[in-house]
C-alpha atoms as a PDB file:
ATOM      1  CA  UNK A   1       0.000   0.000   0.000  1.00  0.00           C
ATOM      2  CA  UNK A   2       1.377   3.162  -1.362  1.00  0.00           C
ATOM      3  CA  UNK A   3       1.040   5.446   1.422  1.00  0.00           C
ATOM      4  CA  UNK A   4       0.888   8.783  -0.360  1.00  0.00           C
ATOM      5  CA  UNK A   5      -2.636   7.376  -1.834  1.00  0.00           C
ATOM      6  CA  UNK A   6      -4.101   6.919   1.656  1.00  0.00           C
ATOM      7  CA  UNK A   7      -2.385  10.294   3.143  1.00  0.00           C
ATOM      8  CA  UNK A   8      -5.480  12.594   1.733  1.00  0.00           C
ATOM      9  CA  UNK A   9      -7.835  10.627   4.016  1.00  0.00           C
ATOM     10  CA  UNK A  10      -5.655  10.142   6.700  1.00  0.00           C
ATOM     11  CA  UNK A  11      -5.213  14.530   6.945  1.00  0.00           C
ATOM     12  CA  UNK A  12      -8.819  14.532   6.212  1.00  0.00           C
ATOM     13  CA  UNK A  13      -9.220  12.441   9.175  1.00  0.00           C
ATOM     14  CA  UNK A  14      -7.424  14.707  11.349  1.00  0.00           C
ATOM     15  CA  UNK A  15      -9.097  17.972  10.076  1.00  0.00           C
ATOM     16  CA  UNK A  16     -12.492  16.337  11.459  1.00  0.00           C
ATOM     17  CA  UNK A  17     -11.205  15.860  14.638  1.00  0.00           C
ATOM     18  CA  UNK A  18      -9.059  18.785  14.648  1.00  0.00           C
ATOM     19  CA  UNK A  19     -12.748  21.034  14.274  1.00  0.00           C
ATOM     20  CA  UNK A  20     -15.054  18.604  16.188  1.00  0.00           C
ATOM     21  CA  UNK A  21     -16.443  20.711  18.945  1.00  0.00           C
ATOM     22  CA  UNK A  22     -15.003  19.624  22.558  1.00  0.00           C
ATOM     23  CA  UNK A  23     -17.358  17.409  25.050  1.00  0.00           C
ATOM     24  CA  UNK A  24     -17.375  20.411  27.669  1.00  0.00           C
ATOM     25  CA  UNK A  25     -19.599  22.777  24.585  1.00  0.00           C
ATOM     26  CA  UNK A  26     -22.088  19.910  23.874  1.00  0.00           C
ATOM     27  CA  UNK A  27     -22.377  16.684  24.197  1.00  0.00           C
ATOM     28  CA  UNK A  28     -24.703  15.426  21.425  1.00  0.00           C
ATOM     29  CA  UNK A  29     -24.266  16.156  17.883  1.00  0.00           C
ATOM     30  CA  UNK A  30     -27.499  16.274  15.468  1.00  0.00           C
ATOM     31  CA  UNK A  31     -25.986  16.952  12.091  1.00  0.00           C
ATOM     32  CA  UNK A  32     -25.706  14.262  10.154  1.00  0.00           C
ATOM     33  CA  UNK A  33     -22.750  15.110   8.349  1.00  0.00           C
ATOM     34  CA  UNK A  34     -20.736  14.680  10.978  1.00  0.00           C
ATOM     35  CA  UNK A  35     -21.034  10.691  11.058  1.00  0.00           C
ATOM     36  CA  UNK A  36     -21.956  10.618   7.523  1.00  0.00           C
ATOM     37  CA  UNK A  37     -18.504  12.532   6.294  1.00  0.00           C
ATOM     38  CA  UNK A  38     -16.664  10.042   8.873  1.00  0.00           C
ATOM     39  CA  UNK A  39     -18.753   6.598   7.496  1.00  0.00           C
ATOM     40  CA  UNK A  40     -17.517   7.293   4.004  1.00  0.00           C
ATOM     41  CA  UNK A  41     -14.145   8.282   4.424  1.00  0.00           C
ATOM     42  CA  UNK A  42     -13.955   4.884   6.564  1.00  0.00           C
ATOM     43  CA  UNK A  43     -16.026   3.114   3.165  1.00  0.00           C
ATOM     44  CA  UNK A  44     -13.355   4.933   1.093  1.00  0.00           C
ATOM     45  CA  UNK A  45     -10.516   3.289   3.432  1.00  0.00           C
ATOM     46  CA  UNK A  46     -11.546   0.058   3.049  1.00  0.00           C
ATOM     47  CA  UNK A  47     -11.369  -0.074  -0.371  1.00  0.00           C
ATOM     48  CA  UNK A  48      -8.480   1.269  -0.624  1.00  0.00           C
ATOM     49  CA  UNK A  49      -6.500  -0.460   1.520  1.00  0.00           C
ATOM     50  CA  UNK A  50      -8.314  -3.736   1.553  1.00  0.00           C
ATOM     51  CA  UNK A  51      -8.856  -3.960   5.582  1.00  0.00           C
ATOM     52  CA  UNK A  52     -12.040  -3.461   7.607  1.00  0.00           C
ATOM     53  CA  UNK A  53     -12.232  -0.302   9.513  1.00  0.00           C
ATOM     54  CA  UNK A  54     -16.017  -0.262  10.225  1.00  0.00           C
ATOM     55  CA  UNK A  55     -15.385  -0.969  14.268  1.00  0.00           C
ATOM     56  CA  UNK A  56     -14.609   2.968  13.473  1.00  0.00           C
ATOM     57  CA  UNK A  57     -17.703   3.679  12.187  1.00  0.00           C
ATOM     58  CA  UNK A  58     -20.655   5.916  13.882  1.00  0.00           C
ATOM     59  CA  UNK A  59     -23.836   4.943  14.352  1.00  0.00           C
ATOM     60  CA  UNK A  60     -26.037   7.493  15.066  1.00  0.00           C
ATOM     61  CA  UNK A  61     -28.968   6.769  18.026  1.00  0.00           C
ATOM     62  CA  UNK A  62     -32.625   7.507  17.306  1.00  0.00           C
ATOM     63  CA  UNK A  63     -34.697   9.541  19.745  1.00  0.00           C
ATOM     64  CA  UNK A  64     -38.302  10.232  19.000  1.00  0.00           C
ATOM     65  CA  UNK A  65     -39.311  14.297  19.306  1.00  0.00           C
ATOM     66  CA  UNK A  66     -35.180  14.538  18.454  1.00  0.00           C
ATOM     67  CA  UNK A  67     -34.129  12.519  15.244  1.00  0.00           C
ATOM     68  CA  UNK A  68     -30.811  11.415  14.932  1.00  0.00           C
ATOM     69  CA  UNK A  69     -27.800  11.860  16.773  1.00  0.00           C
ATOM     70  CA  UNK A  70     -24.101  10.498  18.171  1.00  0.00           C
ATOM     71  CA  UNK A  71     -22.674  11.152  21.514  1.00  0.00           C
ATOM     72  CA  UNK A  72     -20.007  13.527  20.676  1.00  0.00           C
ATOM     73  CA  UNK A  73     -17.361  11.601  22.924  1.00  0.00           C
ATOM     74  CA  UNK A  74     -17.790   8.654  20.854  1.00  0.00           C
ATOM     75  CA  UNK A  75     -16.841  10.277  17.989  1.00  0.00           C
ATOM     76  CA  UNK A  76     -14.136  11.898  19.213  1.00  0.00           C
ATOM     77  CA  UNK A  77     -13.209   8.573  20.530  1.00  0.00           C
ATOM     78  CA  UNK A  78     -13.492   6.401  17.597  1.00  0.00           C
ATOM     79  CA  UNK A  79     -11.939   9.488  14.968  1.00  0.00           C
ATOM     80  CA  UNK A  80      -9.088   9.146  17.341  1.00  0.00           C
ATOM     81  CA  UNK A  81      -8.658   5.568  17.702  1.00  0.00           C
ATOM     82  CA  UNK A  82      -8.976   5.537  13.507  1.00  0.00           C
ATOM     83  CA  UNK A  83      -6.490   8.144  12.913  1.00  0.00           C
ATOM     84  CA  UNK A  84      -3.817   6.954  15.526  1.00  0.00           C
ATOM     85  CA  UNK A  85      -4.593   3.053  13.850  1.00  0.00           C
ATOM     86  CA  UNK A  86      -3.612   4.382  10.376  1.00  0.00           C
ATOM     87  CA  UNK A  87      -0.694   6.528  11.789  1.00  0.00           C
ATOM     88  CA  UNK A  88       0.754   2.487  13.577  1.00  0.00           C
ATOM     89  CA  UNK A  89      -0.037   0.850  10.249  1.00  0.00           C
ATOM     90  CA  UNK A  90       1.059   3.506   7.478  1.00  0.00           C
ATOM     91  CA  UNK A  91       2.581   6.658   9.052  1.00  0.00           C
ATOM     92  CA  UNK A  92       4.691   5.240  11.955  1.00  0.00           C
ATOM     93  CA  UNK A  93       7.813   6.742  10.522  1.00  0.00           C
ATOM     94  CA  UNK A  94       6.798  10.464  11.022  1.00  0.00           C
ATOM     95  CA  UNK A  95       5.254  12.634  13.154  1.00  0.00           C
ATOM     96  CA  UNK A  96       2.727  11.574  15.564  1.00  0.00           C
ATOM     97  CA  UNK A  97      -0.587  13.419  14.951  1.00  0.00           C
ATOM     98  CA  UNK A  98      -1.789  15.795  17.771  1.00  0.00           C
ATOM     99  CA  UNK A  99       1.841  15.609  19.208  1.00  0.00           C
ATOM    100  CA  UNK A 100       2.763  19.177  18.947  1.00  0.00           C
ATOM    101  CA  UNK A 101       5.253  18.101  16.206  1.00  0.00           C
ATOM    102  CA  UNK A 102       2.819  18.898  13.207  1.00  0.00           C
ATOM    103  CA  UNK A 103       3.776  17.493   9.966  1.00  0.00           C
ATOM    104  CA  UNK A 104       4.209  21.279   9.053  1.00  0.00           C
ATOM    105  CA  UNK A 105       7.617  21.178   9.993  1.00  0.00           C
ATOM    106  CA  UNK A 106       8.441  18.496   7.683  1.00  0.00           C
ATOM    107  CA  UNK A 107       6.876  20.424   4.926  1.00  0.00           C
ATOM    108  CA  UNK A 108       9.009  23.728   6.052  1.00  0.00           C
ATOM    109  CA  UNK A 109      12.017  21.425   5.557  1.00  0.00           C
ATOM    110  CA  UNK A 110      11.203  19.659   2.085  1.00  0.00           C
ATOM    111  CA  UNK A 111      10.551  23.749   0.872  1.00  0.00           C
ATOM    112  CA  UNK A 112      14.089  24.711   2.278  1.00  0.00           C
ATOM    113  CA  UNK A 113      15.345  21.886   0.650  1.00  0.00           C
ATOM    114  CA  UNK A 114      13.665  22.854  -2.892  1.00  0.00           C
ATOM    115  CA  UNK A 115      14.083  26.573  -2.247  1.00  0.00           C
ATOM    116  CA  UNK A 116      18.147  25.559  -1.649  1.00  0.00           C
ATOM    117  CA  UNK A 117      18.171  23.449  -5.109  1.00  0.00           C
ATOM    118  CA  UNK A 118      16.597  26.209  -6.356  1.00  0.00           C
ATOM    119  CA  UNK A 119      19.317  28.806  -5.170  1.00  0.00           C
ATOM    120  CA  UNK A 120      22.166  26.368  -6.393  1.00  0.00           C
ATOM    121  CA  UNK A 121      20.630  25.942 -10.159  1.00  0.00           C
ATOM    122  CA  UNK A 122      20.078  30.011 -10.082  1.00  0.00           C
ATOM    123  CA  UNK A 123      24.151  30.171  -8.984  1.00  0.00           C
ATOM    124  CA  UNK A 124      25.091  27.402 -11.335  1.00  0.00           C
ATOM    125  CA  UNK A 125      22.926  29.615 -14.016  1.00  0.00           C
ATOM    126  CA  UNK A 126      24.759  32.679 -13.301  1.00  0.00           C
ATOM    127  CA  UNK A 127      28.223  31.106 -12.967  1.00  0.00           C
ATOM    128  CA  UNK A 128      27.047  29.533 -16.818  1.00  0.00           C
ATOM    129  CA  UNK A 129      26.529  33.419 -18.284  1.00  0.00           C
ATOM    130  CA  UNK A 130      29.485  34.788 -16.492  1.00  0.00           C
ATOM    131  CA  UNK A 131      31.520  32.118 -18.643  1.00  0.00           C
ATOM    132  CA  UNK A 132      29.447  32.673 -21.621  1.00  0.00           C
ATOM    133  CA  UNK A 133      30.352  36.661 -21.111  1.00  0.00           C
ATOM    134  CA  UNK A 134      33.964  37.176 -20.047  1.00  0.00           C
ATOM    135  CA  UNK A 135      35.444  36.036 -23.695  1.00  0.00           C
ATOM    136  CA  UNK A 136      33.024  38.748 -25.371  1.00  0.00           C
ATOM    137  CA  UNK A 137      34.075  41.796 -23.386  1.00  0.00           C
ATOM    138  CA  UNK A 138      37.191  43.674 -24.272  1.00  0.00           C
ATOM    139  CA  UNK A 139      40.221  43.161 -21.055  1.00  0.00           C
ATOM    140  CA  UNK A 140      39.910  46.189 -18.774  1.00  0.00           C
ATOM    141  CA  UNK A 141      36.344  46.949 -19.063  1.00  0.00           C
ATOM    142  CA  UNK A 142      34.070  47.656 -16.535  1.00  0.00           C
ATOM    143  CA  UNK A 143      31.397  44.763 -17.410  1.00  0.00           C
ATOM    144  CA  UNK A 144      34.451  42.233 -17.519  1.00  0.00           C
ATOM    145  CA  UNK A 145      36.183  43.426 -14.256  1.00  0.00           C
ATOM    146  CA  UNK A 146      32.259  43.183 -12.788  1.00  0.00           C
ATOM    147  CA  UNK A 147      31.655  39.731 -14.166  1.00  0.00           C
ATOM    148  CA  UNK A 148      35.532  38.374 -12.676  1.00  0.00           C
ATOM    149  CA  UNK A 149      34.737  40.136  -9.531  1.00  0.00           C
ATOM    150  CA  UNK A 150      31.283  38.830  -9.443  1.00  0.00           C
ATOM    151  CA  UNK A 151      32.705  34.726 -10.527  1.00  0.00           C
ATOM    152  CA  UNK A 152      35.308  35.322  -7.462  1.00  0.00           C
ATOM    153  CA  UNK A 153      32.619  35.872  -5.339  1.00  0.00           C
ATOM    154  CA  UNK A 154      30.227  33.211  -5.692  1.00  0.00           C
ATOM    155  CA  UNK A 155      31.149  30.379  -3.766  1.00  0.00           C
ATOM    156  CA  UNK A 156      30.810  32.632  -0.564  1.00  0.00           C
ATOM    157  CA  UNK A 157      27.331  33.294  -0.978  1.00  0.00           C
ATOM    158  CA  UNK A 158      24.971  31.360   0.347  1.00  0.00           C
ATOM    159  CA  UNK A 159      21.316  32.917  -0.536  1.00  0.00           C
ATOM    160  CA  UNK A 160      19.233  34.619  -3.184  1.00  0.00           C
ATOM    161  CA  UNK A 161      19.083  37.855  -1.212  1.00  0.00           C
ATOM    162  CA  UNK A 162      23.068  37.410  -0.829  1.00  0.00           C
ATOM    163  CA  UNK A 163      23.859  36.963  -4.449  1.00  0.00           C
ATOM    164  CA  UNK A 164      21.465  40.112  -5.713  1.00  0.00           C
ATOM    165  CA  UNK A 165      23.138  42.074  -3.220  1.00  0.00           C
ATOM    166  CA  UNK A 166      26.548  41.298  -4.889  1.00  0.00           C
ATOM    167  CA  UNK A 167      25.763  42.181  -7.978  1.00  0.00           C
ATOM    168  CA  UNK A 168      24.070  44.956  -7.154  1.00  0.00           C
ATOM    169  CA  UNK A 169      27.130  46.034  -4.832  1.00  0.00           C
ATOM    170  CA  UNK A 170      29.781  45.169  -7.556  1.00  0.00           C
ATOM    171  CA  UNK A 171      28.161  46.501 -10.124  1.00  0.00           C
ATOM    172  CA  UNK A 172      27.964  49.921  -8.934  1.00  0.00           C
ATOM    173  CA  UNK A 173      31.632  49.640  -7.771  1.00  0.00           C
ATOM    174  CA  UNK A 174      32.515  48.892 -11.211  1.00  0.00           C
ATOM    175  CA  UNK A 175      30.370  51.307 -12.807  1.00  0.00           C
ATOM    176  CA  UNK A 176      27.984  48.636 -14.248  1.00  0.00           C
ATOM    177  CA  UNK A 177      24.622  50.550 -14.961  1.00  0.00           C
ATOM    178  CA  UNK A 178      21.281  48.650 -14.734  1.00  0.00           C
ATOM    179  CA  UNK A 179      20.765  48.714 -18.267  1.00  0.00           C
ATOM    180  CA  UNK A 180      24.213  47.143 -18.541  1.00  0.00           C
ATOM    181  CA  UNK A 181      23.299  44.390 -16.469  1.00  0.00           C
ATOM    182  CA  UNK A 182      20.191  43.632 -18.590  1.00  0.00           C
ATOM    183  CA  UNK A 183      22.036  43.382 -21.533  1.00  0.00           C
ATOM    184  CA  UNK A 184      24.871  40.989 -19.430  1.00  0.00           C
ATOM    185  CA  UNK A 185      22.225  38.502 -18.012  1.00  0.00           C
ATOM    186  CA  UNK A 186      20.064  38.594 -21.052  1.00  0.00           C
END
């Protein structure tokens, strides 16, 4: 079972329980939707994965003059029970849900991680046009003493903001305009 496939129910799970109301506001629910959305996510889960989770299920109780309804700690109970069962069989090998170590944090770090790949293709890109540059510009000019200046310097920086800064900084020591640069990075 390909994890990834089950991980959109699995959230989904959490975001029920995560805005279920607490036992202390109410303790009956009468909106159907609230078992209903849980019954077919389970439904969805067992096809999916092939294993039984109706013990998860919620049946709601009948009163006459009332309709419908579930005892709210049994939902609670069950959603819980479900959510932490999936995290044992599937998730086990990252952070526990509702343990103050939201999966959040490993999304920060896979987008630092892209946004750094990202960073070294942009230097790698720049380090590419510098080369394709320097042999075009005449020895002693200010574009070609900006772009060796500007080569020299890349393997100290270390971010976006960093490496814009440089150029802008070198540039206007050499006496690179903006317009100049345009043309350089074209």
């Amino acid at each position: 079972m390909n994890k990834e496939t089950l991980r959109p129910i699995y959230m989904e799970l959490q975001g029920y329980l995560s805005q279920a109301p607490k036992p202390a506001d109410r303790m009956e629910v009468y909106e159907d939707t609230f078992w209903n959305q849980l019954n077919n996510a389970i439904t969805l889960l067992n096809k999916i994965t092939g294993n039984d989770y109706n013990r998860f299920a919620i049946e709601p109780k009948f009163e006459t003059g009332v309709g419908k309804f579930i005892d709210l700690n049994a939902y609670r109970i069950k959603l819980g029970g479900l959510i932490n069962n999936l995290y044992g069989q599937y998730f086990a090998d990252e952070a526990e849900p509702f343990s103050g170590k939201p999966s959040t944090i490993i999304n920060q770090q896979q987008s630092q991680n892209q946004n750094q790949q990202i960073f070294v293709k942009i230097l790698f890109d720049v380090r590419d046009k510098i080369d394709e540059k320097l042999p075009t510009l005449d020895d002693g000019s200010p574009e070609k003493t900006f772009l060796q200046k500007l080569k020299d310097s890349l393997h100290s920086i270390s971010s976006i903001a960093g490496l814009l800064n440089t150029i802008f900084t070198l540039a206007t020591q050499h006496g690179v305009s903006i317009d100049q640069l345009s043309t350089i990075f074209k």
